[in-house]
PDB file of N, CA and C in Angstrom:
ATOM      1  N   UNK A   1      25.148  -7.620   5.143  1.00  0.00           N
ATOM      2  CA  UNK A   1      24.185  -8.651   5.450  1.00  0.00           C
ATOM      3  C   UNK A   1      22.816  -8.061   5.771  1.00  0.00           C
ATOM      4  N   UNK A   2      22.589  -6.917   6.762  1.00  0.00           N
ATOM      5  CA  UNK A   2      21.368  -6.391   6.986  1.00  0.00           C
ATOM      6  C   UNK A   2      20.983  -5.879   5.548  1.00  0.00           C
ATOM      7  N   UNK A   3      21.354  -5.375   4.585  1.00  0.00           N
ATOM      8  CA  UNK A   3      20.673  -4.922   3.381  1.00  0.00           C
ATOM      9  C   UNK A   3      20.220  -6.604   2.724  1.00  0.00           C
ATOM     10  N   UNK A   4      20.759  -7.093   2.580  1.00  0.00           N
ATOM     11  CA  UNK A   4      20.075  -8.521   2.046  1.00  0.00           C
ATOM     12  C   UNK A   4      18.937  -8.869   3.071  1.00  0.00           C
ATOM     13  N   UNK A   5      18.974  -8.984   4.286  1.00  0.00           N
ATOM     14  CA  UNK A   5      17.657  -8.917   5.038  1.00  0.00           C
ATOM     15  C   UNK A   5      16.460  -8.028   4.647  1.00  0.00           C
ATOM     16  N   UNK A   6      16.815  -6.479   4.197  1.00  0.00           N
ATOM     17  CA  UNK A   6      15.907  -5.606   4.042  1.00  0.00           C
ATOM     18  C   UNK A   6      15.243  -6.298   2.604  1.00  0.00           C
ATOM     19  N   UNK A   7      15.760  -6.599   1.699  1.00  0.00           N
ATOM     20  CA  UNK A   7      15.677  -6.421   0.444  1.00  0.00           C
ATOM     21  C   UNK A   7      14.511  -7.712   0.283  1.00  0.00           C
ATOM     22  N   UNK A   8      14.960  -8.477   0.974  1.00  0.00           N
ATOM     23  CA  UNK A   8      14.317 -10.396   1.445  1.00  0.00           C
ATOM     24  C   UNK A   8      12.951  -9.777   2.278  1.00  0.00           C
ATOM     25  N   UNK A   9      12.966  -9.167   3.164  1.00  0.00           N
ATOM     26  CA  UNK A   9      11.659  -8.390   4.086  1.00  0.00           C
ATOM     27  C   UNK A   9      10.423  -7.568   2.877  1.00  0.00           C
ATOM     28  N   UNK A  10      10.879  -6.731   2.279  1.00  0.00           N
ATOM     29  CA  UNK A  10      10.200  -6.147   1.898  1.00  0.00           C
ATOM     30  C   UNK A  10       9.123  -7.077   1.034  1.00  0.00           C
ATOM     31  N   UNK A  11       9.726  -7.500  -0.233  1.00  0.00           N
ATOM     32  CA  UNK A  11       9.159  -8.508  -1.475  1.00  0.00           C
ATOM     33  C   UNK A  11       7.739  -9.427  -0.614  1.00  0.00           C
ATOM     34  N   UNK A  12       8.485 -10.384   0.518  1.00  0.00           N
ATOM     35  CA  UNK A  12       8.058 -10.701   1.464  1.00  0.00           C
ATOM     36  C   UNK A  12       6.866 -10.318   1.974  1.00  0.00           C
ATOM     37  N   UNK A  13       6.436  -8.813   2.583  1.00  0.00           N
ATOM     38  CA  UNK A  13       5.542  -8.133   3.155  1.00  0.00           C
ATOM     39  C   UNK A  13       4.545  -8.028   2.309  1.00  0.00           C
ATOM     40  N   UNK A  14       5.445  -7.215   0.916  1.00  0.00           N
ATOM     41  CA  UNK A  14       4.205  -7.028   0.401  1.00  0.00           C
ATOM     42  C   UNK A  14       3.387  -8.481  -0.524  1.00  0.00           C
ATOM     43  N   UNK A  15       4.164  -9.174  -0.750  1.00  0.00           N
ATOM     44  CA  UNK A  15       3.027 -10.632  -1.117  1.00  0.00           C
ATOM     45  C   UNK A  15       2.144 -11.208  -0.068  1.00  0.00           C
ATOM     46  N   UNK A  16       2.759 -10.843   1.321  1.00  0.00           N
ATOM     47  CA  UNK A  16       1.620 -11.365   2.352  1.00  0.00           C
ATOM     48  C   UNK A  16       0.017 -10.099   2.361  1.00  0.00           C
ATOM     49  N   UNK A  17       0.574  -9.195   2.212  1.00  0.00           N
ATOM     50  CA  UNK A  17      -0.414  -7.907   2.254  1.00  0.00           C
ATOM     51  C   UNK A  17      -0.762  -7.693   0.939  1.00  0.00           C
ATOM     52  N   UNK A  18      -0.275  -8.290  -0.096  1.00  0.00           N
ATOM     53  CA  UNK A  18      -1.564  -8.369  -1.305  1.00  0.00           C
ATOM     54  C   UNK A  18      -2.556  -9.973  -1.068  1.00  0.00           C
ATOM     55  N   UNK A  19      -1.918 -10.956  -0.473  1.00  0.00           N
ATOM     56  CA  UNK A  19      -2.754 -12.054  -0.137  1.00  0.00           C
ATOM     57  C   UNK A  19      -4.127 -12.069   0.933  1.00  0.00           C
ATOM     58  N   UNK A  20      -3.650 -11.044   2.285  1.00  0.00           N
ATOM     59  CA  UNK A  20      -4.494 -11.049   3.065  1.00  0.00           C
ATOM     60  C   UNK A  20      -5.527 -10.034   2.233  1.00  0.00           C
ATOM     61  N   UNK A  21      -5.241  -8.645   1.173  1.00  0.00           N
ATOM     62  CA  UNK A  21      -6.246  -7.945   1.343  1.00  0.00           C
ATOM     63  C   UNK A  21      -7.143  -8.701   0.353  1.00  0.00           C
ATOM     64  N   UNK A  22      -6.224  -9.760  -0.600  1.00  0.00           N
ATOM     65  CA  UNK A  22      -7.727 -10.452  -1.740  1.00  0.00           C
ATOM     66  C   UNK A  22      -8.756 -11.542  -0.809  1.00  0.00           C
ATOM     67  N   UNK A  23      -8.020 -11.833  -0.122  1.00  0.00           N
ATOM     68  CA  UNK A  23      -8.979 -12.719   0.541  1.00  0.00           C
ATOM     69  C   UNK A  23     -10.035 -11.910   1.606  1.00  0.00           C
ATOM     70  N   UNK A  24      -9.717 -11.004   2.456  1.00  0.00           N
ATOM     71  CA  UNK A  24     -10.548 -10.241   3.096  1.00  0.00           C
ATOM     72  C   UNK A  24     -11.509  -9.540   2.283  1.00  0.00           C
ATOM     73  N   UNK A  25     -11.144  -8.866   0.782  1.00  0.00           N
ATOM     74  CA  UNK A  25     -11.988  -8.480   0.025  1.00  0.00           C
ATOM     75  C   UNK A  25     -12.877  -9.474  -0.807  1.00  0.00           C
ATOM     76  N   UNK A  26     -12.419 -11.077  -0.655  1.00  0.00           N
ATOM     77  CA  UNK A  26     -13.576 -11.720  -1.311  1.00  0.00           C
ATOM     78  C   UNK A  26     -14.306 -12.285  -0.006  1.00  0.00           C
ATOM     79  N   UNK A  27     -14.009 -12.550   1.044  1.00  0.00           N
ATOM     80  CA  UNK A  27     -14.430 -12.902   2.452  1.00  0.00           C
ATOM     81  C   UNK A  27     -16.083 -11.706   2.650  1.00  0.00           C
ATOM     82  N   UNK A  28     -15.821 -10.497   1.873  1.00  0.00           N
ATOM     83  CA  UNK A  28     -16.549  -9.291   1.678  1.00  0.00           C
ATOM     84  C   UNK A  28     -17.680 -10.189   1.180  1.00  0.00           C
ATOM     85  N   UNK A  29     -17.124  -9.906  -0.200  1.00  0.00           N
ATOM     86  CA  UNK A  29     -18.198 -10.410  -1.255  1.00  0.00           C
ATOM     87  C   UNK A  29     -18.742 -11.687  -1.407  1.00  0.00           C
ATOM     88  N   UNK A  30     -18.432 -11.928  -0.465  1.00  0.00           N
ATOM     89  CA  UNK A  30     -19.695 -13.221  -0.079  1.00  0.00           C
ATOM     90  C   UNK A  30     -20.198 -13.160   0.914  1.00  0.00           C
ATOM     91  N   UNK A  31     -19.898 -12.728   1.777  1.00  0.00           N
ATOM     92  CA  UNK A  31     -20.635 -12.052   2.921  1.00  0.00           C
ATOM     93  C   UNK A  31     -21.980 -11.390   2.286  1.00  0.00           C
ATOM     94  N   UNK A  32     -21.815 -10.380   1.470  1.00  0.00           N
ATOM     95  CA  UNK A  32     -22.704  -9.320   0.720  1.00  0.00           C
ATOM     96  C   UNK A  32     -24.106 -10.483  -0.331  1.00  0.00           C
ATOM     97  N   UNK A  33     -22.891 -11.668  -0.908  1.00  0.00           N
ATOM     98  CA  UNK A  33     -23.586 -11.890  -1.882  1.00  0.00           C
ATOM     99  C   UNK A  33     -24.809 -13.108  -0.917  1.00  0.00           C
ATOM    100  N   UNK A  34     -24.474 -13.278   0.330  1.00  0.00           N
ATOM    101  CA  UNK A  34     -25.087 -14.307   1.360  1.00  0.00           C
ATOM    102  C   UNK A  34     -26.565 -13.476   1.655  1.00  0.00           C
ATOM    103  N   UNK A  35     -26.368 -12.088   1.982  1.00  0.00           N
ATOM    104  CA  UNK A  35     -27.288 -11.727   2.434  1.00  0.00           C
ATOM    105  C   UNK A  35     -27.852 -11.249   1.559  1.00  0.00           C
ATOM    106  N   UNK A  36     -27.769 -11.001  -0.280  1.00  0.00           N
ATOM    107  CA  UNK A  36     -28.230 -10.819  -1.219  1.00  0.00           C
ATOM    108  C   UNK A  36     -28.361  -8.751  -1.360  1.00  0.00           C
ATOM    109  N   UNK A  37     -27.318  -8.854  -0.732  1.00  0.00           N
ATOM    110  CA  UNK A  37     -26.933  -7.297  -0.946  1.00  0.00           C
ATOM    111  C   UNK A  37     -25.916  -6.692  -2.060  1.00  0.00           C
ATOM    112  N   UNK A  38     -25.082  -8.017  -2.849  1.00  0.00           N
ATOM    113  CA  UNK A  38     -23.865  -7.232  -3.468  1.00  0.00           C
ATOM    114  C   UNK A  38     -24.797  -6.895  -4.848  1.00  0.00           C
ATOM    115  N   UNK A  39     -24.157  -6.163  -5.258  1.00  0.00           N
ATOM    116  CA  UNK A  39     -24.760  -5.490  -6.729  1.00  0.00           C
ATOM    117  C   UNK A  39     -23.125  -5.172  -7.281  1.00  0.00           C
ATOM    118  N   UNK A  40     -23.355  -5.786  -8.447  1.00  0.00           N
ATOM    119  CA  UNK A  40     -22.208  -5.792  -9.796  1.00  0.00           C
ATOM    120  C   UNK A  40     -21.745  -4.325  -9.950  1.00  0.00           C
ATOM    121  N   UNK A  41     -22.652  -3.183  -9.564  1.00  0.00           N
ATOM    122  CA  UNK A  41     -22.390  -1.826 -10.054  1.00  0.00           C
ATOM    123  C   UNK A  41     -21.485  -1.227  -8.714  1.00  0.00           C
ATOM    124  N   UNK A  42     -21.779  -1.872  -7.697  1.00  0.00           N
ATOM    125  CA  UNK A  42     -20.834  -0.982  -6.794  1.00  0.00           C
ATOM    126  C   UNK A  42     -19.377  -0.915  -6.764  1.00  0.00           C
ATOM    127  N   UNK A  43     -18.677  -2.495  -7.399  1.00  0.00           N
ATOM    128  CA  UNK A  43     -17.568  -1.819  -7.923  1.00  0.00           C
ATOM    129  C   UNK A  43     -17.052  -0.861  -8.544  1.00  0.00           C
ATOM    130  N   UNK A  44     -18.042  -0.650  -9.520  1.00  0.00           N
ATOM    131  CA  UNK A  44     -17.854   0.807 -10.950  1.00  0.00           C
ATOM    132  C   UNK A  44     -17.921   1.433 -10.164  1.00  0.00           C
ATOM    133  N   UNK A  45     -17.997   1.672  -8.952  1.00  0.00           N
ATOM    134  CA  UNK A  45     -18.351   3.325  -8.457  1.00  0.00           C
ATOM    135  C   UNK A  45     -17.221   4.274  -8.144  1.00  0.00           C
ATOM    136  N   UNK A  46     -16.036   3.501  -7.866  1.00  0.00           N
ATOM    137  CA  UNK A  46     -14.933   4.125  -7.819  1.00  0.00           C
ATOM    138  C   UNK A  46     -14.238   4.333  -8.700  1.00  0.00           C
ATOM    139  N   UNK A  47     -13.760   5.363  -9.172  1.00  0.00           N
ATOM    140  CA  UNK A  47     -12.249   5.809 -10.701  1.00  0.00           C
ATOM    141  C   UNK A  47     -11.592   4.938 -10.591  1.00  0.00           C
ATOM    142  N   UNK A  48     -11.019   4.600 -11.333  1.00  0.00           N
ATOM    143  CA  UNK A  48      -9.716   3.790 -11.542  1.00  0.00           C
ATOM    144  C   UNK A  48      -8.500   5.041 -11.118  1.00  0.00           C
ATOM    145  N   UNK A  49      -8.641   6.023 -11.882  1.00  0.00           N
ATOM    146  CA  UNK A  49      -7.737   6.998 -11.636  1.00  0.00           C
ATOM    147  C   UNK A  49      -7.414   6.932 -10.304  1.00  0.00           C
ATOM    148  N   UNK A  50      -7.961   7.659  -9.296  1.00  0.00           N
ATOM    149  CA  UNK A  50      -7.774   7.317  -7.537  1.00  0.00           C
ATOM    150  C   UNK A  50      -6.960   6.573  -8.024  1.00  0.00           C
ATOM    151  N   UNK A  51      -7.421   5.271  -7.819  1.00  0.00           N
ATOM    152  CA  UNK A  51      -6.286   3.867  -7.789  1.00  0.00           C
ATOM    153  C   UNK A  51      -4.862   4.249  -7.852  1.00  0.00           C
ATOM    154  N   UNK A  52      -4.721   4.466  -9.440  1.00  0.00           N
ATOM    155  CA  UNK A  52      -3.201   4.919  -9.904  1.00  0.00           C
ATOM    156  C   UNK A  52      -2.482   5.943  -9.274  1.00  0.00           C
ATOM    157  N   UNK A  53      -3.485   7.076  -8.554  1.00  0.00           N
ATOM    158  CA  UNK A  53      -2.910   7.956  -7.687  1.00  0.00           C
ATOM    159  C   UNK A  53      -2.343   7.713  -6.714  1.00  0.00           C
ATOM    160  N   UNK A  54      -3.242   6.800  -6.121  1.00  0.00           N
ATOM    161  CA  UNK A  54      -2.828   6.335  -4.638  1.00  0.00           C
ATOM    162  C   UNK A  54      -1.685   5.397  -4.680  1.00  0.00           C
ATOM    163  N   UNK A  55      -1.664   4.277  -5.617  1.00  0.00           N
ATOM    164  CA  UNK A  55      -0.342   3.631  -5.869  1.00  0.00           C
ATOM    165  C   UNK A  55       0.854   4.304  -6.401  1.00  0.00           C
ATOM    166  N   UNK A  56       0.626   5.351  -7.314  1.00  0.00           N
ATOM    167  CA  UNK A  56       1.971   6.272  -8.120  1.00  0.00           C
ATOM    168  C   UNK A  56       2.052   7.032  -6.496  1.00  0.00           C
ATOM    169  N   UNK A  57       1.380   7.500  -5.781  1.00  0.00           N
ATOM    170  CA  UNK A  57       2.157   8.276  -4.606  1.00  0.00           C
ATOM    171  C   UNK A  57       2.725   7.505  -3.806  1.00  0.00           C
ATOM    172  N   UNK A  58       2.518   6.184  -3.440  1.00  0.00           N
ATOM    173  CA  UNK A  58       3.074   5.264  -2.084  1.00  0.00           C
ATOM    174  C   UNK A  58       4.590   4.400  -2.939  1.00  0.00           C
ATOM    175  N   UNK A  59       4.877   4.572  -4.602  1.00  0.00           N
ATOM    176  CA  UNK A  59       5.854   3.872  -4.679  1.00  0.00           C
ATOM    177  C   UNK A  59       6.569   5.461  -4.837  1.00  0.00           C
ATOM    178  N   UNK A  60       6.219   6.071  -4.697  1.00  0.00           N
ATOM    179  CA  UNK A  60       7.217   7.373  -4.969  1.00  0.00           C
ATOM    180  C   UNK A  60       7.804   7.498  -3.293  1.00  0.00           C
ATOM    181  N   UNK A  61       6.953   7.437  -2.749  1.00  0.00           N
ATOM    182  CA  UNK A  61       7.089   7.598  -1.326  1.00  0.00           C
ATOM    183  C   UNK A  61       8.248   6.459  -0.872  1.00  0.00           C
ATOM    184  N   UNK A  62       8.075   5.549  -1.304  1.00  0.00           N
ATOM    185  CA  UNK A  62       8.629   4.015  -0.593  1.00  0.00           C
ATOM    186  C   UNK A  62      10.138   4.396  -1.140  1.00  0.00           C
ATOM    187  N   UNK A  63      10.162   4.559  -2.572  1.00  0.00           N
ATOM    188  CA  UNK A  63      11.626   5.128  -3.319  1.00  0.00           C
ATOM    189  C   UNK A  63      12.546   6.187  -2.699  1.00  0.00           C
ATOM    190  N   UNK A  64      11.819   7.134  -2.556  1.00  0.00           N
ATOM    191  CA  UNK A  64      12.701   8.120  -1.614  1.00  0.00           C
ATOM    192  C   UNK A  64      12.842   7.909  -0.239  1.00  0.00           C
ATOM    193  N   UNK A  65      12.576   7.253   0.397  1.00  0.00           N
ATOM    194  CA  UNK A  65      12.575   6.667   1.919  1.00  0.00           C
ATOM    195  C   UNK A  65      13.610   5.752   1.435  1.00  0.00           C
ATOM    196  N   UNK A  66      13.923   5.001   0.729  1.00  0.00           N
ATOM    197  CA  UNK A  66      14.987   3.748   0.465  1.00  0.00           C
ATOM    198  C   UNK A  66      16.214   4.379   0.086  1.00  0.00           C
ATOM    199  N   UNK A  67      16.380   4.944  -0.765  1.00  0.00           N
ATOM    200  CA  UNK A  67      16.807   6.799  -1.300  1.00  0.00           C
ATOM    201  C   UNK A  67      17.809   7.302   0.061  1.00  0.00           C
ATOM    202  N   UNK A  68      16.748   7.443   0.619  1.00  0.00           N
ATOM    203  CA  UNK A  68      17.334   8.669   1.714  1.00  0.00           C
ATOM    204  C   UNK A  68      17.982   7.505   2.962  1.00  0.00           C
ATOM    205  N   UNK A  69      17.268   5.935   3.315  1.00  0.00           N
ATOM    206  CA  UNK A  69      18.392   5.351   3.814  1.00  0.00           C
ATOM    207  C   UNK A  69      19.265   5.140   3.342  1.00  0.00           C
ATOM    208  N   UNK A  70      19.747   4.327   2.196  1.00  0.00           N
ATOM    209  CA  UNK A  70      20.815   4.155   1.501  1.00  0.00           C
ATOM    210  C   UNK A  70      21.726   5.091   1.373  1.00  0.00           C
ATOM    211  N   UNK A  71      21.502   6.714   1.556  1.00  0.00           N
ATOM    212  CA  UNK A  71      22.537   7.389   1.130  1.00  0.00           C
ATOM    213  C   UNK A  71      23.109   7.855   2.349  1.00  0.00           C
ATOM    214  N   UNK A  72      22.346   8.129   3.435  1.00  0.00           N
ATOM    215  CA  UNK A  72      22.304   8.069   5.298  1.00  0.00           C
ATOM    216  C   UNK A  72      23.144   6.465   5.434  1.00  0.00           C
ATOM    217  N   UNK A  73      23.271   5.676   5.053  1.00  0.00           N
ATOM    218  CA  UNK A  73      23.652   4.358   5.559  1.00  0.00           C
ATOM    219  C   UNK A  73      23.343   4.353   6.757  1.00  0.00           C
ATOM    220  N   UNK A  74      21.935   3.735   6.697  1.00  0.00           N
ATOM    221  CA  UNK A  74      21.203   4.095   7.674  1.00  0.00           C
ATOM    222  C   UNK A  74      21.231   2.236   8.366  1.00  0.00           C
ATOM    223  N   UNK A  75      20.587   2.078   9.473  1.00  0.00           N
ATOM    224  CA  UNK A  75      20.507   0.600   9.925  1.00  0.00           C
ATOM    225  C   UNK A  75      19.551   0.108   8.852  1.00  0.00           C
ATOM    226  N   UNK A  76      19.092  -1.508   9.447  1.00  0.00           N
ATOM    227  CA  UNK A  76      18.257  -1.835   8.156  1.00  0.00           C
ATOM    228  C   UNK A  76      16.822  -1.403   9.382  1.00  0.00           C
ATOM    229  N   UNK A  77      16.887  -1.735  10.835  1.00  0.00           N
ATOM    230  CA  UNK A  77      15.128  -1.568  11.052  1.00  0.00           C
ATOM    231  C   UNK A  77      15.153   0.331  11.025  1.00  0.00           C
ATOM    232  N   UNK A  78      16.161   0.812  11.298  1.00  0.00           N
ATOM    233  CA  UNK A  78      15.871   2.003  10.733  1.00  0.00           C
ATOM    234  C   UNK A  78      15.095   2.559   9.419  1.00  0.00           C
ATOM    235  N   UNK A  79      15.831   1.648   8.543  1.00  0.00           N
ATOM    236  CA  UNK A  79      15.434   2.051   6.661  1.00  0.00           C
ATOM    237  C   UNK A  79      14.135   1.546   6.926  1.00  0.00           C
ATOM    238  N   UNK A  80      13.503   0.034   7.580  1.00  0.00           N
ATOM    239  CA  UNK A  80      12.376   0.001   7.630  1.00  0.00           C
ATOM    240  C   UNK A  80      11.171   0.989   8.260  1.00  0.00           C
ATOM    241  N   UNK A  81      11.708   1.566   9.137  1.00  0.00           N
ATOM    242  CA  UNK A  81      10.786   2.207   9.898  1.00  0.00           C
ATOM    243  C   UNK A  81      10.642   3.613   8.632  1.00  0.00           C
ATOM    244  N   UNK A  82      11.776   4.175   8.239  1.00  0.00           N
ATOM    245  CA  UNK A  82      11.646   5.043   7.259  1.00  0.00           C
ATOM    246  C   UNK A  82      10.905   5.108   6.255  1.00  0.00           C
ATOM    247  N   UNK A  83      10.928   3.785   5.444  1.00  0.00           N
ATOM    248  CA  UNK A  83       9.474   3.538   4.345  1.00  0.00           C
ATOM    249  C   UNK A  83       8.645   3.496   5.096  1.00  0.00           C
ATOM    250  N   UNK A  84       8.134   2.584   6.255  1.00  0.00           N
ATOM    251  CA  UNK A  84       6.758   2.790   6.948  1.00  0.00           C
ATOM    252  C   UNK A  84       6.227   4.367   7.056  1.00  0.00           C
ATOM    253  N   UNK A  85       7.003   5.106   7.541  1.00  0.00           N
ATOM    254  CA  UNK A  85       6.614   6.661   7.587  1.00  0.00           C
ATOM    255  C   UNK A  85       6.415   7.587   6.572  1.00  0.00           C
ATOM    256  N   UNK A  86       7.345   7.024   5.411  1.00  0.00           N
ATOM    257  CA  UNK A  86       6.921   7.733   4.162  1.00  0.00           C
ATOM    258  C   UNK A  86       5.830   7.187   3.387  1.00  0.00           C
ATOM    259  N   UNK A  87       5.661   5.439   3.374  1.00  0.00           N
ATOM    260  CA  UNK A  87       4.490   4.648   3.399  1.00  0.00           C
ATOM    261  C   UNK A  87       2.756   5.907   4.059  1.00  0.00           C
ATOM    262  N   UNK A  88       3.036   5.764   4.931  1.00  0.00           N
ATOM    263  CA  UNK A  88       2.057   6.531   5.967  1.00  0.00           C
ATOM    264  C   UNK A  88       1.790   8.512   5.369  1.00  0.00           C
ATOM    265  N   UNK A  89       2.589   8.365   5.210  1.00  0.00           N
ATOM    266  CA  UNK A  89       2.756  10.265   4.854  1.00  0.00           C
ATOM    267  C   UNK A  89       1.874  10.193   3.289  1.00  0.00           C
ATOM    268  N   UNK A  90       2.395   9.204   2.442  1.00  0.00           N
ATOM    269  CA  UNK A  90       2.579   9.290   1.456  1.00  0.00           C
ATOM    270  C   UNK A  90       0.416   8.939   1.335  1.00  0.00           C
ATOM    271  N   UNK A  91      -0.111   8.050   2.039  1.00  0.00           N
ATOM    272  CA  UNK A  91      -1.629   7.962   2.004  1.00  0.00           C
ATOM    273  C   UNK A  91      -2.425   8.863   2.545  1.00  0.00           C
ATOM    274  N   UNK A  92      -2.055   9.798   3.535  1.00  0.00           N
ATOM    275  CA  UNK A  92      -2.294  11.087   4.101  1.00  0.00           C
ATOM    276  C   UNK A  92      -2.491  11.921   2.982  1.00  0.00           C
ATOM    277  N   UNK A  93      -1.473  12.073   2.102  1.00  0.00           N
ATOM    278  CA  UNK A  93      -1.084  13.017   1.087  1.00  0.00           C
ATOM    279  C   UNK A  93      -2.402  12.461  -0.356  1.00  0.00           C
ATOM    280  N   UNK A  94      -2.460  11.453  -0.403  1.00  0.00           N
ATOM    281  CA  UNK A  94      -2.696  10.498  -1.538  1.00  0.00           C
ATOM    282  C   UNK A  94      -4.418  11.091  -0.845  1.00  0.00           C
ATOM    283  N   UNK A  95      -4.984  10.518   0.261  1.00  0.00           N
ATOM    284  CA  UNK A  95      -6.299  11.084   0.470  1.00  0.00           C
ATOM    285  C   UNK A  95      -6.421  12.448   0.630  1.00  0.00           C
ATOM    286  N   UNK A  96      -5.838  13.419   1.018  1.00  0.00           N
ATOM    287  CA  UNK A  96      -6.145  15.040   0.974  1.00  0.00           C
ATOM    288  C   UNK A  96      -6.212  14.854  -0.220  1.00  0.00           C
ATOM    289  N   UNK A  97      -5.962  14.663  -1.420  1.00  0.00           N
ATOM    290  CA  UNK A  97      -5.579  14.763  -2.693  1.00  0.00           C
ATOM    291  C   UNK A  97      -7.144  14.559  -3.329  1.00  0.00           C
ATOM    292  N   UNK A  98      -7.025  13.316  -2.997  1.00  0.00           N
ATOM    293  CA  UNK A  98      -8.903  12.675  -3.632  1.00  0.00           C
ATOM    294  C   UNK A  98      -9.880  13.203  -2.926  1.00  0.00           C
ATOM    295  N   UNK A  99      -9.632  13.652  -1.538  1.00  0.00           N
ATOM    296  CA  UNK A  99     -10.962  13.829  -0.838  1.00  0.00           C
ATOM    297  C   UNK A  99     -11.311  15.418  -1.770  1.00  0.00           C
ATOM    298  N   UNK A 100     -10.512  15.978  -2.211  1.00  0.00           N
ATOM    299  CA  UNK A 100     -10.642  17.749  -2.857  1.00  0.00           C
ATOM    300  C   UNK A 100     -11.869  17.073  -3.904  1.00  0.00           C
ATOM    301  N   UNK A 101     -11.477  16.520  -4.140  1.00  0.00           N
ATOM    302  CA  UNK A 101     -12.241  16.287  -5.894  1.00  0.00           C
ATOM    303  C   UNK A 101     -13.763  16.211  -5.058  1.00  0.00           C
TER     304      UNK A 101
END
């Protein structure tokens, strides 16, 4: 039963935390575009690459944390706390990475 909880939690989290960050990021851009500061080019300013880095390291991260509870038969807020930390390790790792460049 706790693995059907985990499995129901996760999906869960992350649709609330892709909802809050589009709205905080357009909450941005009107903020910007109010005070007549946004400019079309400051998006381009970042790689796309980054992007894919930073996402290919946090699902690699999230996989082996799920990985390593499942094979530990581990609790479920355990397994959670475990992706959170490999979650966390895994953006540590993901920025040393980009900040070199």
């Amino acid at each position: 039963m706790a693995q059907i909880e985990l499995a129901l939690l996760i999906p869960i989290l992350a649709i609330i935390s892709v909802i809050v960050t589009i709205t905080l990021d357009h909450r941005r851009k009107m903020k910007l575009i109010e005070k007549g500061l946004w400019r079309a080019e400051i998006e381009e300013e970042k790689p796309r690459s980054d992007d894919i880095l930073h996402g290919g390291i946090i699902v690699t991260a999230v996989g082996i944390a799920i990985l390593i509870g499942y094979q530990l038969a581990l609790e479920t807020w355990v397994s959670v706390g475990l992706v959170l930390l490999f979650v966390g390790i895994a953006m540590i790792l993901s920025y040393s990475i980009t900040k070199r460049k």
